[in-house]
Protein backbone atom coordinates (compact mmCIF):
# COMPACT_ATOMS: atom_id res chain seq x y z
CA UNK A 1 223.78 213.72 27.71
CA UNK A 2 224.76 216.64 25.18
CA UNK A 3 221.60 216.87 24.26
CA UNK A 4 220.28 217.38 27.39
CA UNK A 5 220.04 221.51 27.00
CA UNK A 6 218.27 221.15 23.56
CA UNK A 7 215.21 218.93 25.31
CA UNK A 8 214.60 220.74 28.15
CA UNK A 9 214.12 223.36 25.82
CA UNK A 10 212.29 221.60 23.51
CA UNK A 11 209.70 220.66 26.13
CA UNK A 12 209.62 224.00 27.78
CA UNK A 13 208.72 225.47 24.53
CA UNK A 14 206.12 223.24 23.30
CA UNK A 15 204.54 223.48 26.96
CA UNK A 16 204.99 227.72 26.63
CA UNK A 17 203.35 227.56 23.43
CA UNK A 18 200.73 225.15 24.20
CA UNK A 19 198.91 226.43 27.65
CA UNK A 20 199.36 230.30 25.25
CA UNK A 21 197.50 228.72 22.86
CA UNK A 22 194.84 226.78 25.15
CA UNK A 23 194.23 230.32 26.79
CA UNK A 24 193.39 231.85 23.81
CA UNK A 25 190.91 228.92 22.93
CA UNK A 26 189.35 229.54 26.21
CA UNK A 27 188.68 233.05 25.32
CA UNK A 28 187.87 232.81 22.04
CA UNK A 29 184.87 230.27 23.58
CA UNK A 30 184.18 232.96 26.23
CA UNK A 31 183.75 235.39 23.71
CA UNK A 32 181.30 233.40 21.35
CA UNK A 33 179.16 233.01 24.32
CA UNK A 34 177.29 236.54 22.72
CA UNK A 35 175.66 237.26 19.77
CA UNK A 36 176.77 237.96 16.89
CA UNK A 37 177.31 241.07 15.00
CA UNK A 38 178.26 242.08 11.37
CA UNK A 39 181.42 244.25 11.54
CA UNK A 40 183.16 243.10 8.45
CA UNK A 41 181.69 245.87 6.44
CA UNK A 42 184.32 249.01 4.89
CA UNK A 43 187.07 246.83 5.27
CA UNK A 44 190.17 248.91 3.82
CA UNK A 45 188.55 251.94 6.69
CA UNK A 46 188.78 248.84 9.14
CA UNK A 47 192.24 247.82 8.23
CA UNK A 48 193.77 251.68 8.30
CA UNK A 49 191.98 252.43 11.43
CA UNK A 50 193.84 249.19 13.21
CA UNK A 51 196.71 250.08 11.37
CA UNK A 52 196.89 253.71 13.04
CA UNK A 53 195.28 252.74 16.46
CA UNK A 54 196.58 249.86 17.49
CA UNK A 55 200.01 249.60 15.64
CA UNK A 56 200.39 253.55 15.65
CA UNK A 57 199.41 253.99 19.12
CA UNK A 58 197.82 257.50 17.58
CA UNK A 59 195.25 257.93 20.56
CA UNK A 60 198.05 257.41 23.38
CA UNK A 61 200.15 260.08 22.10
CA UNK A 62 197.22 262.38 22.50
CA UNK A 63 198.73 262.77 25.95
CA UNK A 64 202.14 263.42 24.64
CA UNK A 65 204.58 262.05 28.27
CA UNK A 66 202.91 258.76 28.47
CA UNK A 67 201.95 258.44 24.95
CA UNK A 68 205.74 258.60 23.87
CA UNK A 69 206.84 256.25 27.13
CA UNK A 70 204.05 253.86 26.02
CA UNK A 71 205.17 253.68 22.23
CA UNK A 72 208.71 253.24 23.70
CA UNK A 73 207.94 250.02 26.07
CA UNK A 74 206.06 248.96 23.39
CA UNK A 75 207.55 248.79 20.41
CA UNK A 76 210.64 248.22 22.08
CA UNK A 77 209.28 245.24 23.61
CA UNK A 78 207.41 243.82 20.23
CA UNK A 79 210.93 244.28 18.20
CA UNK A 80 213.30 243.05 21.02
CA UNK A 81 211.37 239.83 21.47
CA UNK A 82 211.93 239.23 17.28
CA UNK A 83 215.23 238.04 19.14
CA UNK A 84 213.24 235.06 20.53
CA UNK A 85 213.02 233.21 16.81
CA UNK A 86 217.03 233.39 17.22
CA UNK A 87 217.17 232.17 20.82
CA UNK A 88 214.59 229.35 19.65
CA UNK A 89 216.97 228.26 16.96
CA UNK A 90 219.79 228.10 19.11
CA UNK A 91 218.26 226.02 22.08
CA UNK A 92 216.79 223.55 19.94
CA UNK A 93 220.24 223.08 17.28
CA UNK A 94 222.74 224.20 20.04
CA UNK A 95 224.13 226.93 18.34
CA UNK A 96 224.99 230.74 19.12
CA UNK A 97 223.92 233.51 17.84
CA UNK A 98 222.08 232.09 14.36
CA UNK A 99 221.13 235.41 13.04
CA UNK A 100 224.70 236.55 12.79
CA UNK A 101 225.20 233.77 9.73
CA UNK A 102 221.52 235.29 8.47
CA UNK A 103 222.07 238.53 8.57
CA UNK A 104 225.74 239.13 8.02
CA UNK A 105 228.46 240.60 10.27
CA UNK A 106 227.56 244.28 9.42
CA UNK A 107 223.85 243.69 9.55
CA UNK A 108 223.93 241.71 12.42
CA UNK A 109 225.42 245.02 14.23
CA UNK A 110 223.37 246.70 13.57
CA UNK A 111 220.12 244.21 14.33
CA UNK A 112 221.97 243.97 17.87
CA UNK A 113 223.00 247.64 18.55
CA UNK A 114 218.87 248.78 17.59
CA UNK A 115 217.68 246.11 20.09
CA UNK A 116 220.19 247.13 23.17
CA UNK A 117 218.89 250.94 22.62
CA UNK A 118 215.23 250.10 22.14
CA UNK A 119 216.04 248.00 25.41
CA UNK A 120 217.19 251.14 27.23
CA UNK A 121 214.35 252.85 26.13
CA UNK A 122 211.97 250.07 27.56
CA UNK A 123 213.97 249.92 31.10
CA UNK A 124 213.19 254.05 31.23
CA UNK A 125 209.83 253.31 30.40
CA UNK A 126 209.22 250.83 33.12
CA UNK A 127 210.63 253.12 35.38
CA UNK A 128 209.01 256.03 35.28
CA UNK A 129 205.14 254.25 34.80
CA UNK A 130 206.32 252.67 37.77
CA UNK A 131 207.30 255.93 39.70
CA UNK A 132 204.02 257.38 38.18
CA UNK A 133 201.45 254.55 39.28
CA UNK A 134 202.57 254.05 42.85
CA UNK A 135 203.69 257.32 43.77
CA UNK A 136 203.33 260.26 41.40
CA UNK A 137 199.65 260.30 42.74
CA UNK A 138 197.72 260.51 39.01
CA UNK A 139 194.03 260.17 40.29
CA UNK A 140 193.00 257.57 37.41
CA UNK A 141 195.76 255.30 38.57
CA UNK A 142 194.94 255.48 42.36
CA UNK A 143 191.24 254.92 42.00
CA UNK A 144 189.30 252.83 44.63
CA UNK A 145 188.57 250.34 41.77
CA UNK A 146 192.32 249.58 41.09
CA UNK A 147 193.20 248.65 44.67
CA UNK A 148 193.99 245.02 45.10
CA UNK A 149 194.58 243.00 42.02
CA UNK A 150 194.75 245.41 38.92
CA UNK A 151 197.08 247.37 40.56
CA UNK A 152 199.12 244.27 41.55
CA UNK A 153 199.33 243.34 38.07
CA UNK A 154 199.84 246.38 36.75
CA UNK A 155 203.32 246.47 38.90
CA UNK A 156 204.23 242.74 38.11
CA UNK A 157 203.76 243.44 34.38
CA UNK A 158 206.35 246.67 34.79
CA UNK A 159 208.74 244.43 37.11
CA UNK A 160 208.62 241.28 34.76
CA UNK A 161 209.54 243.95 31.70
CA UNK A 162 212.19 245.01 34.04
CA UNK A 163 213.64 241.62 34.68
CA UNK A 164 213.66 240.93 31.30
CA UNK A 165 215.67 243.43 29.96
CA UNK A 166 218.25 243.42 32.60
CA UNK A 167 218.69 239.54 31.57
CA UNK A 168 218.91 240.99 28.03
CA UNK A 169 221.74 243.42 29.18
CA UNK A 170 223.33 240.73 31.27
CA UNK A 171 223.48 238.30 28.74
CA UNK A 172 225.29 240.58 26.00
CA UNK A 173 227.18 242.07 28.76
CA UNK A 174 228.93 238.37 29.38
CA UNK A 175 229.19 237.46 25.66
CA UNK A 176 230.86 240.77 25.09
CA UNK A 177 233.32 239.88 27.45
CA UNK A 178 234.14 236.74 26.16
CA UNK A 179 234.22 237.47 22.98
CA UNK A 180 237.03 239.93 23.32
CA UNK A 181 238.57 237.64 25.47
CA UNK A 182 238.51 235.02 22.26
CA UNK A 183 236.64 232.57 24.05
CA UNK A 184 233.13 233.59 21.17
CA UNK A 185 233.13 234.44 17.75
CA UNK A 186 232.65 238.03 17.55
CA UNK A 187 229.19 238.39 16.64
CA UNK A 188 226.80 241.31 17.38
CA UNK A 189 227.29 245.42 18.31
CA UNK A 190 226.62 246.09 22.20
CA UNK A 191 226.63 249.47 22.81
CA UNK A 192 224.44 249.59 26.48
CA UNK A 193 225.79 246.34 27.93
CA UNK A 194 229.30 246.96 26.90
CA UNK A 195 229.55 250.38 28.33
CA UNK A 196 227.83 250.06 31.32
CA UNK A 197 228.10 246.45 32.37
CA UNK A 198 231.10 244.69 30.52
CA UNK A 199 233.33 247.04 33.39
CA UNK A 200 231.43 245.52 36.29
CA UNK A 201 231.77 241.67 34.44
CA UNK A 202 235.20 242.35 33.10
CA UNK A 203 237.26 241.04 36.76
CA UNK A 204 234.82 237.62 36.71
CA UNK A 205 236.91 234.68 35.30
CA UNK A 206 235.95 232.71 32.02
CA UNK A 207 233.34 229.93 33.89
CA UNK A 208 231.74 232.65 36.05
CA UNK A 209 230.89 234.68 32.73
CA UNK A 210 229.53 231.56 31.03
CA UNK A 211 227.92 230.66 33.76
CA UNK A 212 226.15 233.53 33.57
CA UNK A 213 225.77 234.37 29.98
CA UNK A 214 223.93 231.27 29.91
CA UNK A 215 222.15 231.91 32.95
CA UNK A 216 221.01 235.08 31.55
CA UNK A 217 220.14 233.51 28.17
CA UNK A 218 217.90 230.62 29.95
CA UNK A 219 216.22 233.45 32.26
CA UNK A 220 215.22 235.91 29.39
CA UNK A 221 213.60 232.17 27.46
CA UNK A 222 211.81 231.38 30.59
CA UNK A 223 210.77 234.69 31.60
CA UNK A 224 209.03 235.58 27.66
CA UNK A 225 207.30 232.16 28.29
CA UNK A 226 206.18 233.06 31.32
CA UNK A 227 204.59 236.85 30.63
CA UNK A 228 203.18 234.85 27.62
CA UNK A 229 201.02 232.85 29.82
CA UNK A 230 200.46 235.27 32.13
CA UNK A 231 198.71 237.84 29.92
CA UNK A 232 195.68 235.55 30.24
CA UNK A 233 195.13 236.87 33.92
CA UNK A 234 196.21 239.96 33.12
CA UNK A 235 195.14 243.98 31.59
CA UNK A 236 197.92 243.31 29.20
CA UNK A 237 195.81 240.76 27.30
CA UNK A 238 195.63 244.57 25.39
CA UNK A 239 198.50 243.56 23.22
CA UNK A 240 197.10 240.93 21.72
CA UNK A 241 193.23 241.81 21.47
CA UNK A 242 193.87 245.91 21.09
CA UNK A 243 194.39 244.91 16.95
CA UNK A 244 191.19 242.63 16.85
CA UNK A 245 189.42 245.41 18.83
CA UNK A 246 190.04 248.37 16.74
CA UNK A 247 189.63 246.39 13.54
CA UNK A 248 186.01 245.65 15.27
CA UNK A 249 185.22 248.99 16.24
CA UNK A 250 182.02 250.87 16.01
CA UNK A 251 182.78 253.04 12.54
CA UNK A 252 179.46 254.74 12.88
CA UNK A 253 179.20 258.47 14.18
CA UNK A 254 179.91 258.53 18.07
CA UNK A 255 176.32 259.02 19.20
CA UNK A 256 174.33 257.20 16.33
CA UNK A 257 172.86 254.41 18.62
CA UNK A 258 171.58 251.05 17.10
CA UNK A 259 167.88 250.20 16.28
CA UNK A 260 166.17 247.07 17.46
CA UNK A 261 164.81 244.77 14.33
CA UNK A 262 161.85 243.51 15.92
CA UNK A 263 160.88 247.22 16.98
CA UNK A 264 161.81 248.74 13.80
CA UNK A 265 159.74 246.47 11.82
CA UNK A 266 156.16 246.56 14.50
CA UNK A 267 157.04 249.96 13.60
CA UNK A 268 156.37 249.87 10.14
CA UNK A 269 154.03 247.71 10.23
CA UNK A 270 151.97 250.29 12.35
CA UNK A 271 152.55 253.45 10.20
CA UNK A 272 151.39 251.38 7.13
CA UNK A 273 148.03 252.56 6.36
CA UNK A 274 147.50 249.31 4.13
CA UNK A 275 149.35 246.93 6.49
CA UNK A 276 146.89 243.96 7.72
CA UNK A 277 148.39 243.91 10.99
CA UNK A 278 146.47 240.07 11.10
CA UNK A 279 147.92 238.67 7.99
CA UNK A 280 150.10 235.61 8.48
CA UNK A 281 153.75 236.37 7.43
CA UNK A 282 155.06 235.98 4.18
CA UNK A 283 156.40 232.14 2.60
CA UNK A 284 160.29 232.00 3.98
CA UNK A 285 159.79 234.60 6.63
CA UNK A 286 160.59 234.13 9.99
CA UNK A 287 158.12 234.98 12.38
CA UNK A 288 159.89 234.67 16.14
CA UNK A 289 159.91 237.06 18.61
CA UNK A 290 163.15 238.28 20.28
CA UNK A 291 163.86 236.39 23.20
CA UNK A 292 165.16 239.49 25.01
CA UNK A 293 165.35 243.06 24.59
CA UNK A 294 168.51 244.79 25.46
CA UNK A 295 171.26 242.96 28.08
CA UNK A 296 170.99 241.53 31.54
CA UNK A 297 173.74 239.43 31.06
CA UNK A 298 176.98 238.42 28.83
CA UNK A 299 175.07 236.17 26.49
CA UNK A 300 172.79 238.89 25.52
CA UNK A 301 175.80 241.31 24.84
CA UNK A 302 177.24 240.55 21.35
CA UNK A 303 180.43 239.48 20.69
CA UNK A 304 182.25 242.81 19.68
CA UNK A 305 181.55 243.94 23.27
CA UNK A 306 183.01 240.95 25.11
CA UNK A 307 185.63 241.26 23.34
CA UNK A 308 185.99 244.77 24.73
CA UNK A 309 185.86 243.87 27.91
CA UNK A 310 188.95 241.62 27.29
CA UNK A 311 190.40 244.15 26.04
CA UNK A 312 190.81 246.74 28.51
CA UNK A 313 193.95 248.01 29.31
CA UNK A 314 192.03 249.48 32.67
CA UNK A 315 193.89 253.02 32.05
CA UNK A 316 191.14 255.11 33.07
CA UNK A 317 191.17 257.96 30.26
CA UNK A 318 187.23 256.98 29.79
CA UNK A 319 186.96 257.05 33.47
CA UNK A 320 188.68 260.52 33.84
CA UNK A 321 186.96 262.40 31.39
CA UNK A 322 183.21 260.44 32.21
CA UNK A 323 181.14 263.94 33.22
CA UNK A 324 179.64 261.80 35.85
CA UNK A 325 182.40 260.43 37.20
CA UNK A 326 184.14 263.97 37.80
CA UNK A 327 180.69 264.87 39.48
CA UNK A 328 181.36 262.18 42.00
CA UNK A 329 178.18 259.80 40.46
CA UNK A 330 178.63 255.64 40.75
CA UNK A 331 179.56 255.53 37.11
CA UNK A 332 183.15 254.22 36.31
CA UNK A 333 182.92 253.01 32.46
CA UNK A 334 186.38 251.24 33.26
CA UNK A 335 184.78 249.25 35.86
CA UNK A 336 182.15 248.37 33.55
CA UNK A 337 184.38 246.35 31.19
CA UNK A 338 186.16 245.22 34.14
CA UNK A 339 182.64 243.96 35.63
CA UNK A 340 181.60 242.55 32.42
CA UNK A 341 185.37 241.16 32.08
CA UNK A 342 184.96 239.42 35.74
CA UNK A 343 181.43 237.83 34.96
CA UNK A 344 182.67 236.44 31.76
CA UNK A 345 185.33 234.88 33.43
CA UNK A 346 183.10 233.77 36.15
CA UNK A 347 180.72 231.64 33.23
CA UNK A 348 183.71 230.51 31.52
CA UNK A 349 184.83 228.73 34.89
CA UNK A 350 181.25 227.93 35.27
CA UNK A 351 181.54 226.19 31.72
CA UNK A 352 184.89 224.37 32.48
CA UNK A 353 183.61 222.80 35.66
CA UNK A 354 180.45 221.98 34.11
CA UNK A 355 181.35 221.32 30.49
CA UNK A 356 178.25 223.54 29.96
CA UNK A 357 176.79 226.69 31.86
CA UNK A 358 174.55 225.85 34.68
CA UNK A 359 172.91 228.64 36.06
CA UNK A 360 174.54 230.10 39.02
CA UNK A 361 171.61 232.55 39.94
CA UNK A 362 174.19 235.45 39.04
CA UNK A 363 173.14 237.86 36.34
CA UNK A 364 175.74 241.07 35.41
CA UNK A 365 172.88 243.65 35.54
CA UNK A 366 172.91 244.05 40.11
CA UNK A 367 175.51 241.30 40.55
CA UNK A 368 178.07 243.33 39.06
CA UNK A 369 176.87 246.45 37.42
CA UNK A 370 174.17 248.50 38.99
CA UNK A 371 171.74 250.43 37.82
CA UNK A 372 172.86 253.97 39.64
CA UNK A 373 176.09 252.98 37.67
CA UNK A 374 173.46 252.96 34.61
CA UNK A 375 171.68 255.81 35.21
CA UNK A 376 174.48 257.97 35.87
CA UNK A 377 175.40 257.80 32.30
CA UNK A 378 174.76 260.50 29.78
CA UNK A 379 175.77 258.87 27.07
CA UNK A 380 178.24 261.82 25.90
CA UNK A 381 180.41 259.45 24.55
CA UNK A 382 183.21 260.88 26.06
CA UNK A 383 184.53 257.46 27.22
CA UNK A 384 184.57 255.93 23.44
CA UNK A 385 186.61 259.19 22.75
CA UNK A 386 189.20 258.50 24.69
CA UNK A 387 189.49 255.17 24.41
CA UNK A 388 193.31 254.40 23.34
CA UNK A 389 191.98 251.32 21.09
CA UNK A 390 188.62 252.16 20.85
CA UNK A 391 186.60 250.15 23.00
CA UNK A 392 182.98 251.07 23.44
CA UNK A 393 181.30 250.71 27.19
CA UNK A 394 178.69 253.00 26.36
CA UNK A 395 177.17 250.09 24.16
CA UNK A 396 177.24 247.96 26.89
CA UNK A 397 175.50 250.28 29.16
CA UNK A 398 172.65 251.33 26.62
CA UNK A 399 172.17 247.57 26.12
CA UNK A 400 171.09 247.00 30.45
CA UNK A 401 169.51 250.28 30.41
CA UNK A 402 167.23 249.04 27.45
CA UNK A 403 166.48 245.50 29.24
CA UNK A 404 165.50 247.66 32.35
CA UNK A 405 163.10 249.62 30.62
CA UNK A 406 161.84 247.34 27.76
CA UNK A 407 161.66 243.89 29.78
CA UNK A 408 161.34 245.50 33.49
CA UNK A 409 159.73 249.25 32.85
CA UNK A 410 162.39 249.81 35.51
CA UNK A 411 163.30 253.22 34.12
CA UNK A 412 163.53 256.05 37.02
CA UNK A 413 160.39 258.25 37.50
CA UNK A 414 161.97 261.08 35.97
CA UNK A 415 162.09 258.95 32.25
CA UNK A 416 158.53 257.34 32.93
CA UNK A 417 156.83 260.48 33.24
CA UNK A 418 159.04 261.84 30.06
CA UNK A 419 157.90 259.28 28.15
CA UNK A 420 154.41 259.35 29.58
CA UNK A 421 154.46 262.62 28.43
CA UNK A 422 155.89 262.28 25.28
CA UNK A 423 153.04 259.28 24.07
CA UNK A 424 149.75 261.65 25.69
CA UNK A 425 151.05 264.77 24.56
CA UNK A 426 153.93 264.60 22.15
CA UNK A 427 156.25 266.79 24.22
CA UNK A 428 158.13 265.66 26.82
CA UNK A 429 156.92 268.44 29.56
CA UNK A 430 153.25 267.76 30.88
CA UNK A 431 150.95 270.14 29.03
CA UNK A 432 148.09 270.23 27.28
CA UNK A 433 148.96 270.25 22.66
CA UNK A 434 146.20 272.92 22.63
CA UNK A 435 148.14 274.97 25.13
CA UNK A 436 151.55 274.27 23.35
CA UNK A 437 151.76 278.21 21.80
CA UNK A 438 150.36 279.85 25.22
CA UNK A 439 154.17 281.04 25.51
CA UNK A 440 154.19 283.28 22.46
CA UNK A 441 150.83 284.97 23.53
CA UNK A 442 152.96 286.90 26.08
């Protein structure tokens, strides 16, 4: 029956780790339902652009309050949680405080005094994005498009954080209590807990303060499980994919939009004055059509992009500097990679119920995205720009707008006459080429 601690823990951690792991298998699958795409080119630019982005958080701070906050919660978070490898060692060998034999008395002080203050700093962090969201009134945060669920999650994400660092505080708060009451080697430097909650603890007797040291201890274990899992269902799937994301961002000049192979090469072919436009392709060569041109839905986005749209830490910084958003237009480019995000998630549980897709008579092009939304776009690139890990929904909207006007010649009048100008008279504006110079004549 002494044991009894050690394999509840033991199963609780293999079953943690396990569904955490079967989540990301289920969106790794979702996200090799697209195409692929070659973005393992200029590697060491790849590796110190994820470096800076993602680990350096250098785009948040571009907005200095929240930027700070944000690097706060999380690297406070990331480096408290290095705490878990110790509380894994001592539920599955029953003993307390491992590191403090690792590390060393004077080390171990230190390790334990860094992780109560980055703690602090994570509780302040909470509290004020909390404040900020639900009643500080910042007009990217109280959008019609984060009512209901996102902004549900968004305040169970700050409240779990919450809870878990008061359990943190708790838990040191007991042990330091004990331990200068000799009842626990004196391991580990306290400086939050002890100040502000070994007073409160301090008139408990011995059992009470075991009781909930432990408490405490199995509460903070449960509760990292638990956001572990839950990140699968949530925006904060951004801590995990934001480094994959950045190191598979678009390195090309903002603007610089992507040719289509097929096109490019009937292109060629026509300008070649000694081209036989008849002859049968060469030995080797592959001679098959594209089965689509541009996007209607996630399997003809590529991979890079669905991976985006798991990404998304639904912010809004794209949304509130989008020209025609501001203007009042349709367009949200947040709510396009949390479209695209909700109809990939829609085939995956299409997939899992099936064991393959079955067509559901659901497309993302007017299911989820429509094509005001599309139009609306200038393609400015201001969304990309601000992007805090540089996700890229302007590629997913130039992708539908092609399929609308290379499969459907579903363009608005407006482009159809601009390009019906542009192939009878080489100018976009409907004149005559002999009449071109009339202007100067005046």
């Amino acid at each position: 029956m002494q044991y009894i601690d050690n394999i509840i823990f033991l199963i609780l951690l293999v079953a943690g780790f396990g569904l955490f792991a079967k989540s990301l298998q289920k969106i790794y699958r979702n996200i090799r339902l697209g195409h692929e795409i070659n973005r393992n080119d200029r590697k060491s630019e790849r590796w110190t652009t994820m470096a800076r982005v993602a680990m350096g958080q250098s785009k948040m701070v571009k907005r200095p309050v929240a930027g700070i906050l944000h690097l706060f919660v999380y690297v406070g978070f990331i480096i408290i949680n290095i705490e878990l490898i110790e509380i894994v060692v001592d539920g599955l060998f029953g003993t307390h405080r491992f590191l403090a034999s690792v590390f060393g008395h004077g080390f171990y002080n230190f390790f334990t005094a860094t992780l109560e203050i980055l703690a602090l700093l994570v509780v302040i962090g909470v509290v004020v994005f909390f404040i900020r969201r639900n009643f500080y009134g910042v007009k990217r945060l109280t959008m019609k498009e984060l009512f209901g669920w996102p902004k549900q999650d968004a305040n169970w994400i700050l409240i779990i954080e919450f809870a878990l660092m008061m359990a943190f505080f708790k838990m040191n708060g007991a042990d330091w209590v004990l331990q200068q009451r000799g009842l626990l080697p004196e391991h580990g430097s306290f400086p939050i807990s002890s100040t502000f909650l070994a007073p409160v603890l301090g008139g408990f007797s011995d059992g009470f303060l075991f009781f909930t040291e432990k408490a405490a201890w199995w509460f903070h274990f449960v509760g990292i499980l638990f956001f572990m899992n839950y990140l699968y269902y949530s925006k904060h799937l951004h801590i995990i994919l934001a480094f994959p994301s950045t190191w598979f961002a678009n390195l090309d000049k903002k603007g610089k939009f992507n040719n289509l192979e097929s096109v490019t090469k009937e292109i060629k072919l026509m300008m070649d004055p000694n081209a036989d436009p008849y002859a049968a392709p060469a030995e080797g060569e592959a001679d098959v059509a594209p089965s689509k041109f541009g996007a209607e839905d996630i399997f003809d986005l590529n991979q890079v992009q669905l991976l985006n749209a798991y990404s998304c830490t639904e912010c809004g910084r794209c949304t509130s500097v989008c020209p025609a958003n501001i203007t009042g237009k349709k367009l949200s480019p947040r709510l396009i990679l949390m479209k695209t995000r909700d109809r990939l998630e829609e085939v995956g549980k299409n997939i899992d119920k099936n064991g393959k897709f079955v067509d559901d008579g659901k497309k993302l092009l007017n299911d989820y995205i429509t094509k005001e939304e599309l139009w609306a776009c200038t393609t400015c690139n201001a969304c990309t720009d601000a992007c805090p890990v540089l996700l890229d929904p302007l590629s997913i909207i130039f992708e539908m707008r092609r399929f609308l006007v290379m499969e459907q010649s579903a363009a608005p009048q407006e482009l159809n006459l601009m390009m019906t100008n542009v192939e009878n008279n080489a100018a976009p504006w409907q004149y005559n080429q002999a009449d071109r110079l009339n202007w100067a004549n005046d």
